[in-house]
Each structure stands twice: as structure tokens, then as C-alpha cells.
N, C-alpha and C. Protein backbone atom coordinates (compact mmCIF):
# COMPACT_ATOMS: atom_id res chain seq x y z
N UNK A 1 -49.52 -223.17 85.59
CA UNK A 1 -48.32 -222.78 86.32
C UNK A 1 -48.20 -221.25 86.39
N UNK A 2 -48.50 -220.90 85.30
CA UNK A 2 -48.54 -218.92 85.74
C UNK A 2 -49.40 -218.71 86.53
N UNK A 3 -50.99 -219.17 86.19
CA UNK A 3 -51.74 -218.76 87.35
C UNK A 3 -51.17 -218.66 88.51
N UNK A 4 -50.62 -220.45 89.15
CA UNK A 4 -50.15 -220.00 90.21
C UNK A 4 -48.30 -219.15 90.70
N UNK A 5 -48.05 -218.57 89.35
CA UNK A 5 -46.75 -218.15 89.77
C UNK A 5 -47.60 -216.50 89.89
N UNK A 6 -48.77 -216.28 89.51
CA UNK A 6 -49.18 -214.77 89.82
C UNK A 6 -49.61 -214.74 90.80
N UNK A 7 -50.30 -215.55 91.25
CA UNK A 7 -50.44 -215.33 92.77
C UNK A 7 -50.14 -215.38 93.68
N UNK A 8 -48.86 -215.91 93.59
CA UNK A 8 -47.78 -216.37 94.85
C UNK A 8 -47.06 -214.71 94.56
N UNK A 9 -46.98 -214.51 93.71
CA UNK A 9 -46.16 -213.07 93.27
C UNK A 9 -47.43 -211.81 94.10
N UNK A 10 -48.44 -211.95 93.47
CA UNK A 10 -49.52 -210.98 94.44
C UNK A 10 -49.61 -210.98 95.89
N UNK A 11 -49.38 -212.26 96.44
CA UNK A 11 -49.73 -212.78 97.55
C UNK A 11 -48.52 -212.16 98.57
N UNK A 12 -47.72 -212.09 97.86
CA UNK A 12 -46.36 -211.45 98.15
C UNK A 12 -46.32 -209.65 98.75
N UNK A 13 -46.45 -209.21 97.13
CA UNK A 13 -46.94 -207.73 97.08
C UNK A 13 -48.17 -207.39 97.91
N UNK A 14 -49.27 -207.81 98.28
CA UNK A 14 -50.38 -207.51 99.04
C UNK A 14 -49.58 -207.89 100.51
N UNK A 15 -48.44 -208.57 101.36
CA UNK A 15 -48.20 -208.88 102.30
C UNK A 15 -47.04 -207.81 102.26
N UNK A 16 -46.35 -207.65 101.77
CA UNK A 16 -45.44 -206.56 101.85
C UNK A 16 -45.93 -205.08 101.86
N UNK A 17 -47.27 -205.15 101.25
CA UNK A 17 -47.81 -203.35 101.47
C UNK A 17 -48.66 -203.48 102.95
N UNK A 18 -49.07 -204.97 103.31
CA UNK A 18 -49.53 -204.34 104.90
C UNK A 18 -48.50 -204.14 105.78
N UNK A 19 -47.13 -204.67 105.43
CA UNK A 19 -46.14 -204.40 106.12
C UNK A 19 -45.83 -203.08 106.30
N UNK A 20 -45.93 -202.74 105.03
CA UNK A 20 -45.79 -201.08 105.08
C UNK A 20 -46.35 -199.94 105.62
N UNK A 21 -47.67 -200.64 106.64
CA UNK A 21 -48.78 -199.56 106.69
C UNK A 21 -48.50 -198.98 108.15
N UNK A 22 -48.48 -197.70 108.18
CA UNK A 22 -48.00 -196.95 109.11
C UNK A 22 -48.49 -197.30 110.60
N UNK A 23 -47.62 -196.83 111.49
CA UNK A 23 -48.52 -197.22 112.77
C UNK A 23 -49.29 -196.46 113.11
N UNK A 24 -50.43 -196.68 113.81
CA UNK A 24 -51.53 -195.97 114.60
C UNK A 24 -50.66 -194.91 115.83
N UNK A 25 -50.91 -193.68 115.78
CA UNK A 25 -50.50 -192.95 116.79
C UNK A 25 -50.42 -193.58 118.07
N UNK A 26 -51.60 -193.84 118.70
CA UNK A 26 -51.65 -194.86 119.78
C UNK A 26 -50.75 -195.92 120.15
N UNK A 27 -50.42 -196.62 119.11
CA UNK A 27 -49.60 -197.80 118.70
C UNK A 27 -47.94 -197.33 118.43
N UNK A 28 -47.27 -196.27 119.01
CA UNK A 28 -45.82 -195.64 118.65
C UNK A 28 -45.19 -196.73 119.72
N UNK A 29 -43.91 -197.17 119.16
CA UNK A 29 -43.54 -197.84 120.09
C UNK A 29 -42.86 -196.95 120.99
N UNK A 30 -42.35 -197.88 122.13
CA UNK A 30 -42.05 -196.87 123.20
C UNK A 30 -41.12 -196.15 123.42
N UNK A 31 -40.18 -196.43 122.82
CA UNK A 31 -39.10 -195.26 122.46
C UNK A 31 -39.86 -193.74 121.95
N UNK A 32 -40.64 -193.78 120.71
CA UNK A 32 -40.73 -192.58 119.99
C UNK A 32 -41.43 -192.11 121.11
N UNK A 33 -42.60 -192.90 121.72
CA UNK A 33 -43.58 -192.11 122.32
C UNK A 33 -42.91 -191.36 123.58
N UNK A 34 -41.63 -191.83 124.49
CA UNK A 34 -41.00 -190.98 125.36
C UNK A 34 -40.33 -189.57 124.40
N UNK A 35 -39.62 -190.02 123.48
CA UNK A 35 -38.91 -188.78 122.80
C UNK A 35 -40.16 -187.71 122.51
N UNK A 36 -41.60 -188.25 122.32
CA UNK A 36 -42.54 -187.25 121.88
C UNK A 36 -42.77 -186.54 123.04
N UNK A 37 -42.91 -187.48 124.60
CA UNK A 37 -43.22 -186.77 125.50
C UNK A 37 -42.54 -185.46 125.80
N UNK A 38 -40.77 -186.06 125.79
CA UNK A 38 -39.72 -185.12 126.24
C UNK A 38 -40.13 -183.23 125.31
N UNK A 39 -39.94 -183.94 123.94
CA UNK A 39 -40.41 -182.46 122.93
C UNK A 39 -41.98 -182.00 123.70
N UNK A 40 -42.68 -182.21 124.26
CA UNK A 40 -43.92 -181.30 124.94
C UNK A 40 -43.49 -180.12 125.79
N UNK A 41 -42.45 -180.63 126.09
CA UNK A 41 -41.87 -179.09 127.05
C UNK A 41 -43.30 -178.56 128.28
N UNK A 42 -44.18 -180.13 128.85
CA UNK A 42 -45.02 -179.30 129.09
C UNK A 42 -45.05 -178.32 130.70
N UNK A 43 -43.94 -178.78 131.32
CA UNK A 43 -43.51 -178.50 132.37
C UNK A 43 -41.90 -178.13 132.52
N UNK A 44 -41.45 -176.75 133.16
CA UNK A 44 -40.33 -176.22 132.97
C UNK A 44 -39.05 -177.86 132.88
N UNK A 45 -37.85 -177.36 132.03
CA UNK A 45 -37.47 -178.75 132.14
C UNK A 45 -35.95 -178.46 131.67
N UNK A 46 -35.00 -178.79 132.49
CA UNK A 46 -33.50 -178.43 132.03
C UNK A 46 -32.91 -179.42 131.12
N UNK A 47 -32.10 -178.79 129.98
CA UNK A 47 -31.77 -179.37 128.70
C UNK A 47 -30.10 -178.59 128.34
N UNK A 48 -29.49 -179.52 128.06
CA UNK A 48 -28.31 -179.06 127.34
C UNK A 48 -28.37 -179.36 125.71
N UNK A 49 -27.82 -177.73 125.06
CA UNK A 49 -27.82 -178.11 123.80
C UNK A 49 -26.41 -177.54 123.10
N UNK A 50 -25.95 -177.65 121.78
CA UNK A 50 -25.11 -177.30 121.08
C UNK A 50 -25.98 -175.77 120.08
N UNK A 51 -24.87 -174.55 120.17
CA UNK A 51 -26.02 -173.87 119.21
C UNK A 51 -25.59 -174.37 117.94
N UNK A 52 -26.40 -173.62 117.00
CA UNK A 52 -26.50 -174.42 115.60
C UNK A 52 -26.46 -173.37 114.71
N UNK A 53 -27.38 -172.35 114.97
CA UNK A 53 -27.99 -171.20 114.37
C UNK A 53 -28.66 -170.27 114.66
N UNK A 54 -28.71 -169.05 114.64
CA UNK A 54 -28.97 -167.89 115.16
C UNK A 54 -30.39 -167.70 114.00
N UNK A 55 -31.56 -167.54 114.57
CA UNK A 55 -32.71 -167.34 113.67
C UNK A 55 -32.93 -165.64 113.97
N UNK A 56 -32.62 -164.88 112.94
CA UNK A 56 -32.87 -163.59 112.77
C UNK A 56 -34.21 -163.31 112.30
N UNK A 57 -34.95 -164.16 112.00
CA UNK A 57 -36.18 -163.50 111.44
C UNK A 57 -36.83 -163.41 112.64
N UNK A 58 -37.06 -164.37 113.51
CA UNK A 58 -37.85 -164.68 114.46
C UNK A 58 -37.38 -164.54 115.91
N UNK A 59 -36.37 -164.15 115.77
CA UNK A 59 -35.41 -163.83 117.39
C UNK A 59 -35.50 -164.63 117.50
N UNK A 60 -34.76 -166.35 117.57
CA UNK A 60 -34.83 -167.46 118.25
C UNK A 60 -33.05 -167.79 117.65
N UNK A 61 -33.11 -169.13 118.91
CA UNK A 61 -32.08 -170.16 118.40
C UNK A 61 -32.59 -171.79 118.09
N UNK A 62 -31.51 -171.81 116.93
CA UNK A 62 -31.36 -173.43 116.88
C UNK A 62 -30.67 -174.31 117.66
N UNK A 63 -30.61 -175.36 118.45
CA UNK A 63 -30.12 -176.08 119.17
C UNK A 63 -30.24 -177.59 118.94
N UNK A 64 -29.00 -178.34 118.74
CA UNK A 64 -29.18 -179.64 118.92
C UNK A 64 -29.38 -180.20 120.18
N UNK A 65 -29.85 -180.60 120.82
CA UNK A 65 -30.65 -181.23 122.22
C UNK A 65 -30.03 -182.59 122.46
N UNK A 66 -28.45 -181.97 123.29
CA UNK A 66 -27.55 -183.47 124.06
C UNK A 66 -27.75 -184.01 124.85
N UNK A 67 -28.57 -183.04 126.19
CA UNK A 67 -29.02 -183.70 127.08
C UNK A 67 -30.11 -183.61 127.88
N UNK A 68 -31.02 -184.02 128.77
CA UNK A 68 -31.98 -184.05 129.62
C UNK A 68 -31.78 -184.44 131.19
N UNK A 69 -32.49 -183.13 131.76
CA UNK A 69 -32.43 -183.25 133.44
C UNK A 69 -33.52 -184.19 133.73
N UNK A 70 -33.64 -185.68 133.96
CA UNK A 70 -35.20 -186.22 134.14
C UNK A 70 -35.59 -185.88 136.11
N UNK A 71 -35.14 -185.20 136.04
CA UNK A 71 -34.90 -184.92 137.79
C UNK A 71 -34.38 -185.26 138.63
N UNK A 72 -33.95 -186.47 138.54
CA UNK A 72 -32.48 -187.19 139.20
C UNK A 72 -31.72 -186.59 139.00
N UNK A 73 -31.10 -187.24 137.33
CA UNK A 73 -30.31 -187.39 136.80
C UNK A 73 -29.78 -186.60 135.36
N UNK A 74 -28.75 -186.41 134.89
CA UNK A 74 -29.09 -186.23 133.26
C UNK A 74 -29.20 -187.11 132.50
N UNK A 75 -29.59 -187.33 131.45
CA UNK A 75 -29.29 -188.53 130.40
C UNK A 75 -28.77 -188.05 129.29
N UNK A 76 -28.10 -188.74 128.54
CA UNK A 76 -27.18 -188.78 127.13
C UNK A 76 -28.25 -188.54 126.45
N UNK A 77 -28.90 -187.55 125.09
CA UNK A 77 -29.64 -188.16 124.38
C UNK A 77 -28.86 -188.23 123.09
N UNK A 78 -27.35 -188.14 123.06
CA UNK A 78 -26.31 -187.85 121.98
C UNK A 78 -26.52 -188.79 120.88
N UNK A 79 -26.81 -190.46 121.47
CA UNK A 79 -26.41 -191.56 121.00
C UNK A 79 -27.97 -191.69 120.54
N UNK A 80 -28.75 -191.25 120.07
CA UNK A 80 -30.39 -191.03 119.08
C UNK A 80 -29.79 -189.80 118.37
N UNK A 81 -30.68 -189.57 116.85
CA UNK A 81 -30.41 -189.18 116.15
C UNK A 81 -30.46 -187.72 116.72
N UNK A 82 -29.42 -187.07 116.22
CA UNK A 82 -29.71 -185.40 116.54
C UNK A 82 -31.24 -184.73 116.27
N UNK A 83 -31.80 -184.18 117.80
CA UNK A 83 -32.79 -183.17 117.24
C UNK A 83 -32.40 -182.10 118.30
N UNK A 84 -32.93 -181.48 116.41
CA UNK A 84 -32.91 -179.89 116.62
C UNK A 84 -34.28 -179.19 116.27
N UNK A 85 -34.07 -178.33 117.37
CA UNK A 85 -35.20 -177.22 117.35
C UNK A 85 -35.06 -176.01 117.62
N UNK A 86 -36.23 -175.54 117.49
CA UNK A 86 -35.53 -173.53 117.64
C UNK A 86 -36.77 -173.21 119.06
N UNK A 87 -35.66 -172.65 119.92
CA UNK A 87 -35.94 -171.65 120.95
C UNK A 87 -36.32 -170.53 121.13
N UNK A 88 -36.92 -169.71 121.62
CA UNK A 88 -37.10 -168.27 121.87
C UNK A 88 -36.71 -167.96 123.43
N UNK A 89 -36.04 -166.85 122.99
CA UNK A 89 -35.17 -166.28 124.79
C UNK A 89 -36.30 -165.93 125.64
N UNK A 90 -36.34 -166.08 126.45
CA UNK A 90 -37.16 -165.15 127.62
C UNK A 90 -37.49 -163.89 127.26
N UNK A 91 -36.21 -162.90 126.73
CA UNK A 91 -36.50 -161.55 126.50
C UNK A 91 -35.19 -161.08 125.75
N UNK A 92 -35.23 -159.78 125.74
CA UNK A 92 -33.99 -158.98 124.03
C UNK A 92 -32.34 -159.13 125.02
N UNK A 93 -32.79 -158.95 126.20
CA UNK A 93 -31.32 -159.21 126.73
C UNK A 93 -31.10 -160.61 126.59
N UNK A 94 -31.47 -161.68 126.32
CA UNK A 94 -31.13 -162.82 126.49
C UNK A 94 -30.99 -163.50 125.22
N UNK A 95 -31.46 -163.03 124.09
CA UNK A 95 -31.72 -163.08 122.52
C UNK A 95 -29.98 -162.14 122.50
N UNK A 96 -29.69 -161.22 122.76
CA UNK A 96 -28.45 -160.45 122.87
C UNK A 96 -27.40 -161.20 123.19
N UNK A 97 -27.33 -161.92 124.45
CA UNK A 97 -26.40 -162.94 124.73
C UNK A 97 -26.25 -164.05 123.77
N UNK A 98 -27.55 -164.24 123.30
CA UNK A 98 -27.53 -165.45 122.14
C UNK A 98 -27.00 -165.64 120.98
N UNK A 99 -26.62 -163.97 120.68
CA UNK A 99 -26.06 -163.48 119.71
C UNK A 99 -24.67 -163.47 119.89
N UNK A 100 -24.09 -163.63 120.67
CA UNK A 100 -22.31 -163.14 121.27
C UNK A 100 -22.02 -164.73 120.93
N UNK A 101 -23.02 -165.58 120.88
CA UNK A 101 -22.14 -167.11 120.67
C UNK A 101 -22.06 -167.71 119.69
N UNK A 102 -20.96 -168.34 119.04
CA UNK A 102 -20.85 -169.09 118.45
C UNK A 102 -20.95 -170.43 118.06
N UNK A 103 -21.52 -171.14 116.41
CA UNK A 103 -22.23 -172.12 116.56
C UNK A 103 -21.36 -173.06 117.15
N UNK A 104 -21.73 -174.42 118.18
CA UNK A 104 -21.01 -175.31 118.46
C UNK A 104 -21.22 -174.99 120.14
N UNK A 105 -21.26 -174.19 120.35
CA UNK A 105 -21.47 -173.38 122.14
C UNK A 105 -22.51 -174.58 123.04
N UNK A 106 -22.31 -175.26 124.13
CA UNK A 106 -22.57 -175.94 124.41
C UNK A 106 -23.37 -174.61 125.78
N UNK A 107 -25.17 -175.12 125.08
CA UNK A 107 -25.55 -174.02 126.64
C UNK A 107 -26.71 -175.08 127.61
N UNK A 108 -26.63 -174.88 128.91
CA UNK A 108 -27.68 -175.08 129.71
C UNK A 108 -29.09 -174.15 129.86
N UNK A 109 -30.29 -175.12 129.60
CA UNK A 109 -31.04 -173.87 129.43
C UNK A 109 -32.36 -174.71 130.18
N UNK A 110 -33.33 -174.14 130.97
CA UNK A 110 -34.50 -174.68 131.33
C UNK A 110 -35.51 -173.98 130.14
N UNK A 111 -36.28 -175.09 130.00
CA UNK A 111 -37.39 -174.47 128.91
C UNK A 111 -38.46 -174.95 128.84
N UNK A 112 -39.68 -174.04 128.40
CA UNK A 112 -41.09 -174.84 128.76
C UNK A 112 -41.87 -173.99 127.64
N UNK A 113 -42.93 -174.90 126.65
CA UNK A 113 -43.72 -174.62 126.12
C UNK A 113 -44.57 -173.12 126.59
N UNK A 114 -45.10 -172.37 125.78
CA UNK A 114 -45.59 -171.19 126.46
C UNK A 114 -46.65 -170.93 125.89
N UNK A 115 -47.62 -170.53 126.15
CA UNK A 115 -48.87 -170.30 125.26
C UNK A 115 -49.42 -170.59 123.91
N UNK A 116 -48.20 -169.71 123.16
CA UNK A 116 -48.44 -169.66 122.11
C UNK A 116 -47.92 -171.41 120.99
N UNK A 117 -47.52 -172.36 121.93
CA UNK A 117 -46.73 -173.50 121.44
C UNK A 117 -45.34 -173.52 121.04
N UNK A 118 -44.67 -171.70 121.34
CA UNK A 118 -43.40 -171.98 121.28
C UNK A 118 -42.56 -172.74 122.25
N UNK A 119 -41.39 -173.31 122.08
CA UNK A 119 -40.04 -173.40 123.31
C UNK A 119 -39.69 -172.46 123.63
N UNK A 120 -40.17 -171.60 124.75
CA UNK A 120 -39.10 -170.60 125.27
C UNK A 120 -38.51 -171.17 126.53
N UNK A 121 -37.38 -170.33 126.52
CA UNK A 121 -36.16 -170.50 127.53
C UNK A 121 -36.03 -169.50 128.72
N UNK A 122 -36.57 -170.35 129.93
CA UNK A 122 -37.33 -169.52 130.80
C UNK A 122 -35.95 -168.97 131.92
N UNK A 123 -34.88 -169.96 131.81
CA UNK A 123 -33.60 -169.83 132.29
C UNK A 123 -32.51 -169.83 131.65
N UNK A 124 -31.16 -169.37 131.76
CA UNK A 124 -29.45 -169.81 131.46
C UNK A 124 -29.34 -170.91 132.91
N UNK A 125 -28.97 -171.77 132.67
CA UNK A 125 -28.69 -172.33 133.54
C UNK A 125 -27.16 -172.47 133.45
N UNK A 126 -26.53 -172.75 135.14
CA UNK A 126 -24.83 -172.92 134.63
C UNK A 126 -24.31 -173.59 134.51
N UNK A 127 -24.78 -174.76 134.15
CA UNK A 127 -24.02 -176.20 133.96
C UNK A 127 -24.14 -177.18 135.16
N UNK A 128 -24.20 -178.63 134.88
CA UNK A 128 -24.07 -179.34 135.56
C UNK A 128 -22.88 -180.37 136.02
């Protein structure tokens, strides 16, 4: 009877750790894999965010990311977990403006990956 109460107990633990085993990149379900697309920034792309934080080391901002222009339309992305990421301005006048606001500032901004793999913010946009 132990024998078989250890192996029903193993049989258990060995089925619960393949449960556990991560997914294959390939294999993201389809939710994450759009949210991964959206973060590529690989084409200019209008976004509303909340600021968060002013990054002084690096001239950038933090932004929580509320919404997305998919070219229609906008979409909510409020109701998924907050992401945040940090921006870089176009240039010192626009890093300057970035500075006059306070966290919570709801801004429109077009932005596109740039060489170097940062987010820069190629526009202010004025709202939709």
C-alpha cells in the first residue's frame, strides 16, 4: 500500500511540474503576443499615456500606456495590467516641456523605436 501511495503521490508531482513548464516563445498565447507586438514601436504609432516620472539621469520619461491609435480607432489598454515604460523626447526643447509636468499628466505622443532600441517620441500630439 505505500508503494502504491508513493507513486500516485510522484505521479502527481511529475504532472504538476510539466504543468509548470514555461511556454515556448512561439507558443505565447495571443493576447501576450499582440501586447509584444504593440511594445515594438516598429513603425511611428500614436499612444496616450499618464506621466509617472521624470528620468534625470537619462533625459527620458516614464509613462503608463492608456491608450493606442490602431489606425481606425483608439483602444482602452487601461483594463490590462498597467505598462510602463520610459521615453526619450525628440530633442532638449521637448525633454524641457517634459519637465513643466506633473506626475498624473495625461499626454498624446506618437512614438517609434529608433536605432539605438530606444522609444523616442517623434511627436506631442493634441489629443483625440
Amino acid at each position: 500500500m505505500k508503494i502504491l501511495m508513493a507513486c500516485v503521490l510522484a505521479l502527481l508531482l511529475g504532472s504538476a511540474l510539466a504543468l509548470a513548464q514555461p511556454i515556448p516563445p512561439g507558443e505565447q498565447p495571443e493576447e501576450f503576443e499582440r501586447i509584444i507586438q504593440q511594445m515594438k514601436f516598429e513603425k511611428p504609432t500614436r499612444i496616450v499615456g499618464r506621466l509617472q516620472a521624470i528620468d534625470g539621469y537619462e533625459d527620458a520619461i516614464w509613462i503608463v500606456w492608456t491608450h493606442v491609435h490602431d489606425g481606425s480607432r483608439w483602444r482602452d489598454l487601461r483594463n490590462q495590467s498597467d505598462m510602463m515604460f520610459k521615453v526619450y523626447p525628440r530633442d532638449v526643447g521637448m525633454m524641457d516641456f517634459f519637465r513643466k509636468l506633473t506626475p498624473g499628466t495625461s499626454i498624446h505622443l506618437t512614438v517609434q523605436m529608433d536605432a539605438d532600441g530606444n522609444r523616442r517620441v517623434l511627436s506631442l500630439d493634441e489629443g483625440a
